[in-house]
PDB file of N, CA and C in Angstrom:
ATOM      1  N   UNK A   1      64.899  58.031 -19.715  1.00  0.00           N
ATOM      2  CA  UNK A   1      65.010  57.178 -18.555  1.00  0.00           C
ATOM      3  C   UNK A   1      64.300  55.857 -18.770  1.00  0.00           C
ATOM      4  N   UNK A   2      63.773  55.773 -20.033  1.00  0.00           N
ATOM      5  CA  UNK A   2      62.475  54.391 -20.309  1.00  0.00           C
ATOM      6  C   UNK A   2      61.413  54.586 -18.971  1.00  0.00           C
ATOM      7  N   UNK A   3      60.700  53.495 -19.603  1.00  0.00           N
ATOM      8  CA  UNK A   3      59.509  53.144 -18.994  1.00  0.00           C
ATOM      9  C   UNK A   3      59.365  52.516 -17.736  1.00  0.00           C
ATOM     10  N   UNK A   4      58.500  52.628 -16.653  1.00  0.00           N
ATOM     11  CA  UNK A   4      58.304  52.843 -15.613  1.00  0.00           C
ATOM     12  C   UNK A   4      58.052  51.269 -14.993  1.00  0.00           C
ATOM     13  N   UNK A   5      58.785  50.310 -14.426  1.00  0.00           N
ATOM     14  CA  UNK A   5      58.230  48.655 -14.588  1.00  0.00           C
ATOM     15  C   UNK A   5      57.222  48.603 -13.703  1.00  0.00           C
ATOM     16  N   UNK A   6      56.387  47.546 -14.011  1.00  0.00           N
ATOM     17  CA  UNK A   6      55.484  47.094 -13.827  1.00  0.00           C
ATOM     18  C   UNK A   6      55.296  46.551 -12.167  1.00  0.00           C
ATOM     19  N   UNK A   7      54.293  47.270 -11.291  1.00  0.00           N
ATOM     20  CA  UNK A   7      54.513  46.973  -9.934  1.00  0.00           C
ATOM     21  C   UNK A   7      54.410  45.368  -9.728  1.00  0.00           C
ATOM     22  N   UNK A   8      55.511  44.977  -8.616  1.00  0.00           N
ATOM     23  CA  UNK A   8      54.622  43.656  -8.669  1.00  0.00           C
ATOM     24  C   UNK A   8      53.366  42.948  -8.068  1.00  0.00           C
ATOM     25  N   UNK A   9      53.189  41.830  -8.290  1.00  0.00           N
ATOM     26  CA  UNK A   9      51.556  41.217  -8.249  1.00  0.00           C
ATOM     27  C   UNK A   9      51.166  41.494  -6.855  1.00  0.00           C
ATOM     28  N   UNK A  10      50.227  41.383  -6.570  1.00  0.00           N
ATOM     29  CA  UNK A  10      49.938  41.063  -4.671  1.00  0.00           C
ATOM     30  C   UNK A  10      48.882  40.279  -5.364  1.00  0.00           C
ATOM     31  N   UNK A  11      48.828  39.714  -3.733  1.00  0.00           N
ATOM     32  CA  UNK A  11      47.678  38.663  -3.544  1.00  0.00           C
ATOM     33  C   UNK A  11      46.758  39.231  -2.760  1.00  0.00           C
ATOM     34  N   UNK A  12      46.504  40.588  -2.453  1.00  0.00           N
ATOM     35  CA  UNK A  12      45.567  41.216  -1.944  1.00  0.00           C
ATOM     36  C   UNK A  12      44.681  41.383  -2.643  1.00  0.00           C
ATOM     37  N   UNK A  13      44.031  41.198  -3.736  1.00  0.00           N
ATOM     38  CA  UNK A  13      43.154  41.414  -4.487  1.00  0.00           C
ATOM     39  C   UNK A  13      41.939  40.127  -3.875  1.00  0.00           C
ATOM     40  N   UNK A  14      40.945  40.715  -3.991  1.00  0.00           N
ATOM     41  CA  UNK A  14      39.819  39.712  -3.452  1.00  0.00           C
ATOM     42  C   UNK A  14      38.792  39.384  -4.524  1.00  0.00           C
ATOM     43  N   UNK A  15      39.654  39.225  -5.705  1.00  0.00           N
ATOM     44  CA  UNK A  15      39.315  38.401  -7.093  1.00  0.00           C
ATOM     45  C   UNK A  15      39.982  37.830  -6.944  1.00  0.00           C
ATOM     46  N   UNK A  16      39.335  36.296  -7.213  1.00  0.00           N
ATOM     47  CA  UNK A  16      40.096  35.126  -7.758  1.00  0.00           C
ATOM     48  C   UNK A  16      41.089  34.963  -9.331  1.00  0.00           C
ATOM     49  N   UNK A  17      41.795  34.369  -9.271  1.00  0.00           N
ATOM     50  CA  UNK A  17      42.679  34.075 -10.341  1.00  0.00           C
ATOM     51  C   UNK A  17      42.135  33.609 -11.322  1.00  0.00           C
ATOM     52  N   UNK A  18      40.643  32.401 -11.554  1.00  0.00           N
ATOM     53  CA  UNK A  18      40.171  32.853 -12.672  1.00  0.00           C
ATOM     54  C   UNK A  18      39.336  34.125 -13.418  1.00  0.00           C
ATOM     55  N   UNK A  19      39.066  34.503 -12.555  1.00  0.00           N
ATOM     56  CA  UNK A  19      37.855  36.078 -12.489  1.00  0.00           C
ATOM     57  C   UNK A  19      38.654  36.796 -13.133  1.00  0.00           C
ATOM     58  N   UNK A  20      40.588  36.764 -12.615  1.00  0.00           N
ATOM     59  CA  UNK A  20      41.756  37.787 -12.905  1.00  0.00           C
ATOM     60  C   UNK A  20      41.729  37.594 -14.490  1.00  0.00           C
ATOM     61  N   UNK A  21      41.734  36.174 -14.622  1.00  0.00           N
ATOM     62  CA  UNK A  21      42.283  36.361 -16.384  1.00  0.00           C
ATOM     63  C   UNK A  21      41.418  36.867 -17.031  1.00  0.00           C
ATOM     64  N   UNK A  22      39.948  36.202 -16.931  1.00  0.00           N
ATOM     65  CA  UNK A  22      38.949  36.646 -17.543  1.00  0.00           C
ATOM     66  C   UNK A  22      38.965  38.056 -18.244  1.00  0.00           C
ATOM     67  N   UNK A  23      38.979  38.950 -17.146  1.00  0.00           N
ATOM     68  CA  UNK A  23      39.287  40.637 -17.075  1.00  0.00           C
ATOM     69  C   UNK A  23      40.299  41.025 -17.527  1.00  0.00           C
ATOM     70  N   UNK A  24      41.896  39.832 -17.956  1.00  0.00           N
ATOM     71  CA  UNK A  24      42.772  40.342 -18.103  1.00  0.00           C
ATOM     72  C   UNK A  24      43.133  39.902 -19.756  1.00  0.00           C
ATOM     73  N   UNK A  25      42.220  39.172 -20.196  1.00  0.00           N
ATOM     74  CA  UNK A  25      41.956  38.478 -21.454  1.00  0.00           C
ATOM     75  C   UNK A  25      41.761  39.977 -22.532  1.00  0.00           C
ATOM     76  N   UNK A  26      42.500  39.547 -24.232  1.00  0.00           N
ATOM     77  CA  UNK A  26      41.676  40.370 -24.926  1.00  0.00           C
ATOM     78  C   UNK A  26      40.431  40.387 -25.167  1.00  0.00           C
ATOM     79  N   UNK A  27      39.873  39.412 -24.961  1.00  0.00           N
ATOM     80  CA  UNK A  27      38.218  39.420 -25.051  1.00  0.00           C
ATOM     81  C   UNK A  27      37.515  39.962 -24.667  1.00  0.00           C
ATOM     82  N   UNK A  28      37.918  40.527 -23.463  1.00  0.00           N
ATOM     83  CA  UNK A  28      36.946  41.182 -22.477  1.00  0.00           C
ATOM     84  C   UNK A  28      36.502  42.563 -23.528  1.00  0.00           C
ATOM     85  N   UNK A  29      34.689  42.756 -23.193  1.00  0.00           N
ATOM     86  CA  UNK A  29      34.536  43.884 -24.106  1.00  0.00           C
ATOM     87  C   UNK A  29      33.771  44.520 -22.546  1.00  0.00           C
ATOM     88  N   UNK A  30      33.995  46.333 -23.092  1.00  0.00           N
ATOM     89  CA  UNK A  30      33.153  46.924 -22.003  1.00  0.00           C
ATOM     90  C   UNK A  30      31.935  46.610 -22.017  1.00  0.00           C
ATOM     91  N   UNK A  31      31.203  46.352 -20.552  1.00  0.00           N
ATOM     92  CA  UNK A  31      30.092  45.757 -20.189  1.00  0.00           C
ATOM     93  C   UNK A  31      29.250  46.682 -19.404  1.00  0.00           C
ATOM     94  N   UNK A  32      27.806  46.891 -20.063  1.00  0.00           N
ATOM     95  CA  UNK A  32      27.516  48.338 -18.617  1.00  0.00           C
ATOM     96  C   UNK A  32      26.506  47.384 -18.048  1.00  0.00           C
ATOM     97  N   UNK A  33      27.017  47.007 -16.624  1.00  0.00           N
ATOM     98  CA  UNK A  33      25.996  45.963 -16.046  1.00  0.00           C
ATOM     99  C   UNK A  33      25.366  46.931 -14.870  1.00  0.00           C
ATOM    100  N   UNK A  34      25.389  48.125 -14.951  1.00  0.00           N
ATOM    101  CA  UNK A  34      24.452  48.809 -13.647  1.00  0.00           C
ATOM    102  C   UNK A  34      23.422  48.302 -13.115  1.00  0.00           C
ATOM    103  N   UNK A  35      22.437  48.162 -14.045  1.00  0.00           N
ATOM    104  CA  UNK A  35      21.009  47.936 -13.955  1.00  0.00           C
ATOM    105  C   UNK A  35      21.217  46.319 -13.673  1.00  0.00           C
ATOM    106  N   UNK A  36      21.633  46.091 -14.035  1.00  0.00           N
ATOM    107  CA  UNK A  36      21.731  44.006 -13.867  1.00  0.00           C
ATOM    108  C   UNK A  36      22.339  44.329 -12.467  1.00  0.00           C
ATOM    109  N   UNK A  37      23.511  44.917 -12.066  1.00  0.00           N
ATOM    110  CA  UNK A  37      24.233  44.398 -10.898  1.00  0.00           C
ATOM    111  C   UNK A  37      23.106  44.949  -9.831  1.00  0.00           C
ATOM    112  N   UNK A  38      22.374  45.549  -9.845  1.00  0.00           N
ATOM    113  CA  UNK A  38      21.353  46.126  -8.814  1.00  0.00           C
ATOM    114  C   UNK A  38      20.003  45.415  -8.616  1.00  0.00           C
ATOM    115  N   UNK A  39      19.922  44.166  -9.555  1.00  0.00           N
ATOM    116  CA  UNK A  39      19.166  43.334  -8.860  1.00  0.00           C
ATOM    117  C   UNK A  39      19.801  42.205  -8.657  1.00  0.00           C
ATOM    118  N   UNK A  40      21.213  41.831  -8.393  1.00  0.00           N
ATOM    119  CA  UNK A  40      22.034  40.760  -7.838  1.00  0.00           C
ATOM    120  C   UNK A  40      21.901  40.789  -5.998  1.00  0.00           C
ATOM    121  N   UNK A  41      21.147  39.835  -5.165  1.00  0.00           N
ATOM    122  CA  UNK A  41      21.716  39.841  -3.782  1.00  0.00           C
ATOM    123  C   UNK A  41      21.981  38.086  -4.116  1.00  0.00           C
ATOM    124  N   UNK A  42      22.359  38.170  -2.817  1.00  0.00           N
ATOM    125  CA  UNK A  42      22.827  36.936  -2.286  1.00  0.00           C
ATOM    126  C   UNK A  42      21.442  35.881  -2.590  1.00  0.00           C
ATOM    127  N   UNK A  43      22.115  34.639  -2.939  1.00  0.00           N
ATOM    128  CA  UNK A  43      20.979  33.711  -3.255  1.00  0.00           C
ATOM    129  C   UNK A  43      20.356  34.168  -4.503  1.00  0.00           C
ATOM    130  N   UNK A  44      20.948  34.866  -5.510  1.00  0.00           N
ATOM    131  CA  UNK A  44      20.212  34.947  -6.743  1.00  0.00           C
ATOM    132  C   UNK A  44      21.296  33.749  -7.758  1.00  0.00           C
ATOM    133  N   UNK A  45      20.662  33.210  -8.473  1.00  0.00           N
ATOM    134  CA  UNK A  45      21.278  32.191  -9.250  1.00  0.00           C
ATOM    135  C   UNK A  45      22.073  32.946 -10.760  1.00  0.00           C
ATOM    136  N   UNK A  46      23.075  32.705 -11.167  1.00  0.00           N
ATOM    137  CA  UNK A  46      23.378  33.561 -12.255  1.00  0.00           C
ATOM    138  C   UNK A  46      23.840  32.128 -13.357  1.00  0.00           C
ATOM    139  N   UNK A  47      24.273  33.006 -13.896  1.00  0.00           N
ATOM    140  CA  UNK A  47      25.162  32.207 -15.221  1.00  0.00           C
ATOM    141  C   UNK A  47      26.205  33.289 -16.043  1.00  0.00           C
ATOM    142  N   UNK A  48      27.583  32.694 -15.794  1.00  0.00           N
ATOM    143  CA  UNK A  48      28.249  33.831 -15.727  1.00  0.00           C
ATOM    144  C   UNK A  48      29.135  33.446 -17.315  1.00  0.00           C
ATOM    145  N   UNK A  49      29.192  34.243 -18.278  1.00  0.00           N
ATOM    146  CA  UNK A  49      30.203  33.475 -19.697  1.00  0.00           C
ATOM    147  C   UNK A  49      31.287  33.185 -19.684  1.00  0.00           C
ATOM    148  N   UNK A  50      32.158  32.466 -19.974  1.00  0.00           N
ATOM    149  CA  UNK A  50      33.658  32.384 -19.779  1.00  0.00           C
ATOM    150  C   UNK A  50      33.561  32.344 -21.101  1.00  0.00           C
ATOM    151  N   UNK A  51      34.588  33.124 -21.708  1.00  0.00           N
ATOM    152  CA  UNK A  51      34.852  33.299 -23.528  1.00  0.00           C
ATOM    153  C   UNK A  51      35.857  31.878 -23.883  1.00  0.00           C
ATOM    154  N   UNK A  52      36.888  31.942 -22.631  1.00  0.00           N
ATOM    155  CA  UNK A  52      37.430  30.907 -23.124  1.00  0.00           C
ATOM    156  C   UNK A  52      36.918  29.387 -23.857  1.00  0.00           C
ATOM    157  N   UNK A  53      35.559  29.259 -22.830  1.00  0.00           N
ATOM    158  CA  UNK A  53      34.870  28.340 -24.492  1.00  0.00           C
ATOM    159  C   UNK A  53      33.715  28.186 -24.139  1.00  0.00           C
ATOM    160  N   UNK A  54      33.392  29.516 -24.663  1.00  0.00           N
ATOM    161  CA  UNK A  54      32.371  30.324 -24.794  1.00  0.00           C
ATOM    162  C   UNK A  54      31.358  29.613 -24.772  1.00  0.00           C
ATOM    163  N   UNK A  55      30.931  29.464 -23.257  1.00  0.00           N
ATOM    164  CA  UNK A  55      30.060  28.910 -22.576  1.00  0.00           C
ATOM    165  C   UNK A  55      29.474  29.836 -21.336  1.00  0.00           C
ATOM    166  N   UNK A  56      27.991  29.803 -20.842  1.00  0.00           N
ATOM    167  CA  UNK A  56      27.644  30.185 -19.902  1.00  0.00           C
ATOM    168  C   UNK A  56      27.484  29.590 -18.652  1.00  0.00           C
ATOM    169  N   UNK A  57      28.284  29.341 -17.335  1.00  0.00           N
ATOM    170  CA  UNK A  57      28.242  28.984 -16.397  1.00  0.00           C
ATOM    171  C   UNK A  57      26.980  29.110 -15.406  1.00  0.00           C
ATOM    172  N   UNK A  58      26.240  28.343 -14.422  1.00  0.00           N
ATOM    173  CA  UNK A  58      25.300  28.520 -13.286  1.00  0.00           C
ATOM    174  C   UNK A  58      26.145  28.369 -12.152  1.00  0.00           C
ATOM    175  N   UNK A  59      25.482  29.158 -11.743  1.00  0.00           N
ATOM    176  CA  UNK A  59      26.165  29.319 -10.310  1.00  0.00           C
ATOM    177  C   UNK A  59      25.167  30.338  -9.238  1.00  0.00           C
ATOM    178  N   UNK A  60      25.356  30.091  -7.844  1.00  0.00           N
ATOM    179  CA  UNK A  60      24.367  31.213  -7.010  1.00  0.00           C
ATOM    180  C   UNK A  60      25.261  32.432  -6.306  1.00  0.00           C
ATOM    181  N   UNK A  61      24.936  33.426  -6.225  1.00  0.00           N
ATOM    182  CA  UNK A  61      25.461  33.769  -4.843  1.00  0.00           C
ATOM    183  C   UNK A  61      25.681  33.605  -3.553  1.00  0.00           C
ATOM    184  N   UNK A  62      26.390  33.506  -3.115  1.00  0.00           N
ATOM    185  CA  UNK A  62      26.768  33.417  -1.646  1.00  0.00           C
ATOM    186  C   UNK A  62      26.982  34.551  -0.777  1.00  0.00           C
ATOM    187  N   UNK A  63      28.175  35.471  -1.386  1.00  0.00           N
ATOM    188  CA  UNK A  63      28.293  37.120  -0.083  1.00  0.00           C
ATOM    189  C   UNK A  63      28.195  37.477  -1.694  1.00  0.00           C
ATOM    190  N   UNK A  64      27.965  39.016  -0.980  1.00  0.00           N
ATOM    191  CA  UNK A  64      27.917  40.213  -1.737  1.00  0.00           C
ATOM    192  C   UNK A  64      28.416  41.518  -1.350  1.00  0.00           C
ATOM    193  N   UNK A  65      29.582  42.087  -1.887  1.00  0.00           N
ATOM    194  CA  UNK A  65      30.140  43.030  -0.962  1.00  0.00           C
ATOM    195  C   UNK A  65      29.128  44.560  -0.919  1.00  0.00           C
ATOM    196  N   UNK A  66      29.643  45.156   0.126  1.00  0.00           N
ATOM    197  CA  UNK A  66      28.400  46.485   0.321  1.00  0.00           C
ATOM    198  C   UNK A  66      28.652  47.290  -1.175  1.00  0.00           C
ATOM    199  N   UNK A  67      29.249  47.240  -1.321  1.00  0.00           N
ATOM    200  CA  UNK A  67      29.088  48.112  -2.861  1.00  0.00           C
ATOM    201  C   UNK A  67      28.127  47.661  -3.921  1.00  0.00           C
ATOM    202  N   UNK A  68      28.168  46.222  -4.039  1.00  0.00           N
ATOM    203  CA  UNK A  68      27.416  45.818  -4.645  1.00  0.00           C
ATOM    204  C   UNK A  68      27.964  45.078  -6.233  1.00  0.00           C
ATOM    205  N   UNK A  69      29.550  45.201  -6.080  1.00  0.00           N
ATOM    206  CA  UNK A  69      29.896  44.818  -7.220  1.00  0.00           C
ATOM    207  C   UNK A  69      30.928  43.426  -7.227  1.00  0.00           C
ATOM    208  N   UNK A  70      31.721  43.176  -5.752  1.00  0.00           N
ATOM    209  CA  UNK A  70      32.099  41.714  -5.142  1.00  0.00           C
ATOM    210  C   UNK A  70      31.399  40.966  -5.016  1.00  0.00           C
ATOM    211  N   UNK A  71      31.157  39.631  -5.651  1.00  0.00           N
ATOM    212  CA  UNK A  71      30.321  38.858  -5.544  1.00  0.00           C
ATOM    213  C   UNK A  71      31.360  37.305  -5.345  1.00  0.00           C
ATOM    214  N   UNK A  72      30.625  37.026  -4.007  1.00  0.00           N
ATOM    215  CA  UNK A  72      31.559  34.973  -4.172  1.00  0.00           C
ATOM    216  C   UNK A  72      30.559  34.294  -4.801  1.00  0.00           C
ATOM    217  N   UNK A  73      30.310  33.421  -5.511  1.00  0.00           N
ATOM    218  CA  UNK A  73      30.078  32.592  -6.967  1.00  0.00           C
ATOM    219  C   UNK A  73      30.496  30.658  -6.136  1.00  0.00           C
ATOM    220  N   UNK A  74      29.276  30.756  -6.094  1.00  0.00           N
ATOM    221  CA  UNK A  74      29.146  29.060  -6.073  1.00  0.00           C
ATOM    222  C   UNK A  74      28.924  28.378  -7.601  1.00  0.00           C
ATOM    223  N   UNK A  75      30.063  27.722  -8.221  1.00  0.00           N
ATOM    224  CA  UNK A  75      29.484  27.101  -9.490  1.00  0.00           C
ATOM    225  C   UNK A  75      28.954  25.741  -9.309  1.00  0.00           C
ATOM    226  N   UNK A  76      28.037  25.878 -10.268  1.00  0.00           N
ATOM    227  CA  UNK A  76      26.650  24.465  -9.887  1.00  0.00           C
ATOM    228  C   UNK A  76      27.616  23.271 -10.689  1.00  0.00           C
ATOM    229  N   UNK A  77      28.131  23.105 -11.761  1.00  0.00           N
ATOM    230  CA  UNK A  77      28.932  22.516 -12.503  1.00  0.00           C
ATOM    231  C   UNK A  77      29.923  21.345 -11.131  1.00  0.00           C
ATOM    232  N   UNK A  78      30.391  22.051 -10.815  1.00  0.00           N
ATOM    233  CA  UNK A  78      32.142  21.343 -10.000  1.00  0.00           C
ATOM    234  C   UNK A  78      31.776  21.832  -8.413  1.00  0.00           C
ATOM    235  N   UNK A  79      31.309  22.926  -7.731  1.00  0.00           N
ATOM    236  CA  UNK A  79      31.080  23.538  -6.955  1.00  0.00           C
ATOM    237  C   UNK A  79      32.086  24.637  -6.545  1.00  0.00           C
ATOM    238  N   UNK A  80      32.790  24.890  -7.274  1.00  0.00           N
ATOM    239  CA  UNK A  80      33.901  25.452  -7.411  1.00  0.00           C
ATOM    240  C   UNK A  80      33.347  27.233  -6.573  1.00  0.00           C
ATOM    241  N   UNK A  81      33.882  27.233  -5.446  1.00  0.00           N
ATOM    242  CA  UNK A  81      33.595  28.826  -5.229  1.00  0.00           C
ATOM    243  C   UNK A  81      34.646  29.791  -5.415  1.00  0.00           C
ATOM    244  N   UNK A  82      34.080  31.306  -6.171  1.00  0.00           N
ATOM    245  CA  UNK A  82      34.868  31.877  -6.707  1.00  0.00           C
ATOM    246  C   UNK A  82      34.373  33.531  -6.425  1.00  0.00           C
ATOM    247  N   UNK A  83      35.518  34.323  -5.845  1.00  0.00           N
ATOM    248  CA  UNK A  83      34.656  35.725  -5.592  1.00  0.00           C
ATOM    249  C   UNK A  83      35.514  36.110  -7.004  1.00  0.00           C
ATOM    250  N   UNK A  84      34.510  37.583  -7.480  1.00  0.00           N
ATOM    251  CA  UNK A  84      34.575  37.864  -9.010  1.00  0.00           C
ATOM    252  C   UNK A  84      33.774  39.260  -8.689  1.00  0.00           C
ATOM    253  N   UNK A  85      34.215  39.778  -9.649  1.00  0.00           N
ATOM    254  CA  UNK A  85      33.836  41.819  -9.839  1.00  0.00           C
ATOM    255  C   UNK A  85      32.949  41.684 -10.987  1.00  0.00           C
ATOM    256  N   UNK A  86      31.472  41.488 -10.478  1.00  0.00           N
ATOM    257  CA  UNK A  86      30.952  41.189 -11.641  1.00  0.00           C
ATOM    258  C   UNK A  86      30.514  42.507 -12.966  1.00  0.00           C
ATOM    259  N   UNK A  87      30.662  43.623 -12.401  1.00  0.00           N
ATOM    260  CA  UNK A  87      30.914  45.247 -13.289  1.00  0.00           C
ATOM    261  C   UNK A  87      31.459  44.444 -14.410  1.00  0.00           C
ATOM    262  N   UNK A  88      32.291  43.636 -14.543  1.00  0.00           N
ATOM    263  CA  UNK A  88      33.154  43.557 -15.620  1.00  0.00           C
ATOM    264  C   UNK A  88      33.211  42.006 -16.295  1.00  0.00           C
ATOM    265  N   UNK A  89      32.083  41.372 -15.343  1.00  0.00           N
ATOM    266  CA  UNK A  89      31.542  40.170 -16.464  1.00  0.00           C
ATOM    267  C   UNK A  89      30.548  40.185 -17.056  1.00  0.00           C
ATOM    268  N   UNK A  90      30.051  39.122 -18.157  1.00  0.00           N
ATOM    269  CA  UNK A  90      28.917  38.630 -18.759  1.00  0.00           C
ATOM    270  C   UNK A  90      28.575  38.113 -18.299  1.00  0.00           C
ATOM    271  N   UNK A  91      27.494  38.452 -17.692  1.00  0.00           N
ATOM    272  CA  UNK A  91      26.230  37.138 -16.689  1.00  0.00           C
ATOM    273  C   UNK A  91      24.919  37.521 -17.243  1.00  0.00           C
ATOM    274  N   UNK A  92      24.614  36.543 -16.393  1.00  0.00           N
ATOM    275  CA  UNK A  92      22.583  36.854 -16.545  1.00  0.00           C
ATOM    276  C   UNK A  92      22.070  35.985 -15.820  1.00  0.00           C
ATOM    277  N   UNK A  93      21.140  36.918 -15.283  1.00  0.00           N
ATOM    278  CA  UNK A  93      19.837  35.928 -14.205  1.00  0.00           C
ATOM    279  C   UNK A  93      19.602  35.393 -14.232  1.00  0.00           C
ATOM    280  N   UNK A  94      19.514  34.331 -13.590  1.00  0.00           N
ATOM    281  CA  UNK A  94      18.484  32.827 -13.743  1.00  0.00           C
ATOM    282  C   UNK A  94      16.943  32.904 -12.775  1.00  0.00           C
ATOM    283  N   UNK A  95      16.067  32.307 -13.066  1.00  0.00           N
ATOM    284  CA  UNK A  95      14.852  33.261 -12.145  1.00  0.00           C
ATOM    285  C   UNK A  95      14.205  31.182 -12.042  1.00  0.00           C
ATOM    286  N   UNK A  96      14.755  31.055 -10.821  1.00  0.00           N
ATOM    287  CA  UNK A  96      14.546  29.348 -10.336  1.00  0.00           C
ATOM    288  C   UNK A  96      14.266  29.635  -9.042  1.00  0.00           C
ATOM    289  N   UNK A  97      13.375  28.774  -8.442  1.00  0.00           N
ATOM    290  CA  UNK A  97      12.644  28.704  -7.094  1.00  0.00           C
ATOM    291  C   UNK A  97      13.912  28.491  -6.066  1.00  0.00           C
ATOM    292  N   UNK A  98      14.886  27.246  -6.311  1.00  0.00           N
ATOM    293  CA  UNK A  98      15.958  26.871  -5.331  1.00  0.00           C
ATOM    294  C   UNK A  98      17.109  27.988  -5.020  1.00  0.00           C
ATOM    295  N   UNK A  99      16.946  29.262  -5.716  1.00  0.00           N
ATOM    296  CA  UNK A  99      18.213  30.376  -5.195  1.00  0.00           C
ATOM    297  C   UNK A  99      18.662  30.197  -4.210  1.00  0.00           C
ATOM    298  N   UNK A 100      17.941  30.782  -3.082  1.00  0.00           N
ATOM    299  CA  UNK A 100      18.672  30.598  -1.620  1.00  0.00           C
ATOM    300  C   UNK A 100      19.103  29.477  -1.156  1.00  0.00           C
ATOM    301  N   UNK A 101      18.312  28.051  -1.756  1.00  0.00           N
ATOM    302  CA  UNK A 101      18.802  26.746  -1.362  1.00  0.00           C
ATOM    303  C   UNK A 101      20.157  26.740  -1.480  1.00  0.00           C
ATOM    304  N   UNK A 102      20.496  26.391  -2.874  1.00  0.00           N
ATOM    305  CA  UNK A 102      21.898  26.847  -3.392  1.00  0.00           C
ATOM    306  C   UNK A 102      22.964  27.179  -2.731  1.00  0.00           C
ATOM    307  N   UNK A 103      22.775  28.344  -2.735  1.00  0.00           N
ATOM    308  CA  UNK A 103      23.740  29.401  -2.255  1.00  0.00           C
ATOM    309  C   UNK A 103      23.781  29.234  -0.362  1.00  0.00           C
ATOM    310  N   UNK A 104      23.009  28.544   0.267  1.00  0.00           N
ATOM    311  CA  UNK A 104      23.225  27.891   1.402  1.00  0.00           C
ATOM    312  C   UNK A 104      24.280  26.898   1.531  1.00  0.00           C
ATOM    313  N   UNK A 105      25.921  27.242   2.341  1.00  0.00           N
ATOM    314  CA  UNK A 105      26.471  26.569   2.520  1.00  0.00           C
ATOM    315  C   UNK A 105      27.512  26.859   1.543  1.00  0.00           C
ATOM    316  N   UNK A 106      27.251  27.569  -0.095  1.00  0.00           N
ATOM    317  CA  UNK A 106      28.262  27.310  -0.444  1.00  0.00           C
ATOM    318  C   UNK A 106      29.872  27.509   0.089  1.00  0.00           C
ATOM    319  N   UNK A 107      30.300  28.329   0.871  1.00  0.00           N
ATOM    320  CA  UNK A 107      31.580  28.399   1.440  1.00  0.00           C
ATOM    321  C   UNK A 107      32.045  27.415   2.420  1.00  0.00           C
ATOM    322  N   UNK A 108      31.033  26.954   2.885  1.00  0.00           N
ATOM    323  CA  UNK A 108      31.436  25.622   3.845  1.00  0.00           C
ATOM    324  C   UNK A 108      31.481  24.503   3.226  1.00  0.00           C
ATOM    325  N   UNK A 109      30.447  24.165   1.607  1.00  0.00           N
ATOM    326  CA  UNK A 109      30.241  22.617   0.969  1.00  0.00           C
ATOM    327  C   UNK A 109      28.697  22.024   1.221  1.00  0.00           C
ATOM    328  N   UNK A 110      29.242  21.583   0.038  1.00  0.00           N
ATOM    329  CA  UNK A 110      28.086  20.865   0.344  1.00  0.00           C
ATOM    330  C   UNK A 110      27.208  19.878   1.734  1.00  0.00           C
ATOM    331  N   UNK A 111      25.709  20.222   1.953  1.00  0.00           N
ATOM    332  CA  UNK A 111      25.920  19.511   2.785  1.00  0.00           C
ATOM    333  C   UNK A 111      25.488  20.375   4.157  1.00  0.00           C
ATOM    334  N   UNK A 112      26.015  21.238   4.327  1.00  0.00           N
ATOM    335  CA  UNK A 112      25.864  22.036   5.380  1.00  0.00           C
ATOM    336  C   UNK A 112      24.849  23.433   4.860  1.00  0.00           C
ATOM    337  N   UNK A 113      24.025  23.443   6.061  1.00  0.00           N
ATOM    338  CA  UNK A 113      22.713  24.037   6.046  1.00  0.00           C
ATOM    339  C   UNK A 113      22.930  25.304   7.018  1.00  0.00           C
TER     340      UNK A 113
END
């Protein structure tokens, strides 16, 4: 009967489209971020890798879903906000006094307190 096609896309997913490729890239290697994702809250500053050129991004938190593994991503670069499953990225802590500053406002912009 062949093979079974491929469901199609939804836009229900509450990852962003770059977060999607990232994860959907051959690059991606398994990542055991337990212990890292359990000291991520809101207002912690990260730096997240994009392989594509293989660079480490800053950025803060903004929400954090109750599980603990949805995270929206203010990038310090462009301000670009981005929710992302971080279980399955390369990040790392940044340990800077301004965290919560940051991450104040990012979904509304800059600007707003």
């Amino acid at each position: 009967a062949g093979p079974l096609p491929e469901p199609p896309a939804t836009s229900s997913s509450p990852i962003s489209g770059d977060a999607m490729e990232r994860m959907e890239s051959d690059s991606v290697e398994m990542i055991d971020n337990t212990a890292l994702l359990s000291a991520v809250t809101v207002g912690s500053r990260l730096e997240v890798y994009w392989p594509a050129d293989g660079k480490y991004h800053p950025c803060a938190v903004a929400h954090r879903n109750p599980m603990g593994t949805i995270h929206t991503l203010r990038y310090e670069e462009d301000g670009v906000v981005e929710t992302i499953d971080l279980t399955w990225e390369k990040f790392r802590l940044r340990d800077d006094e301004d965290s919560a500053q940051l991450a104040v406002g990012a979904i509304a912009g800059p600007g707003v307190a």
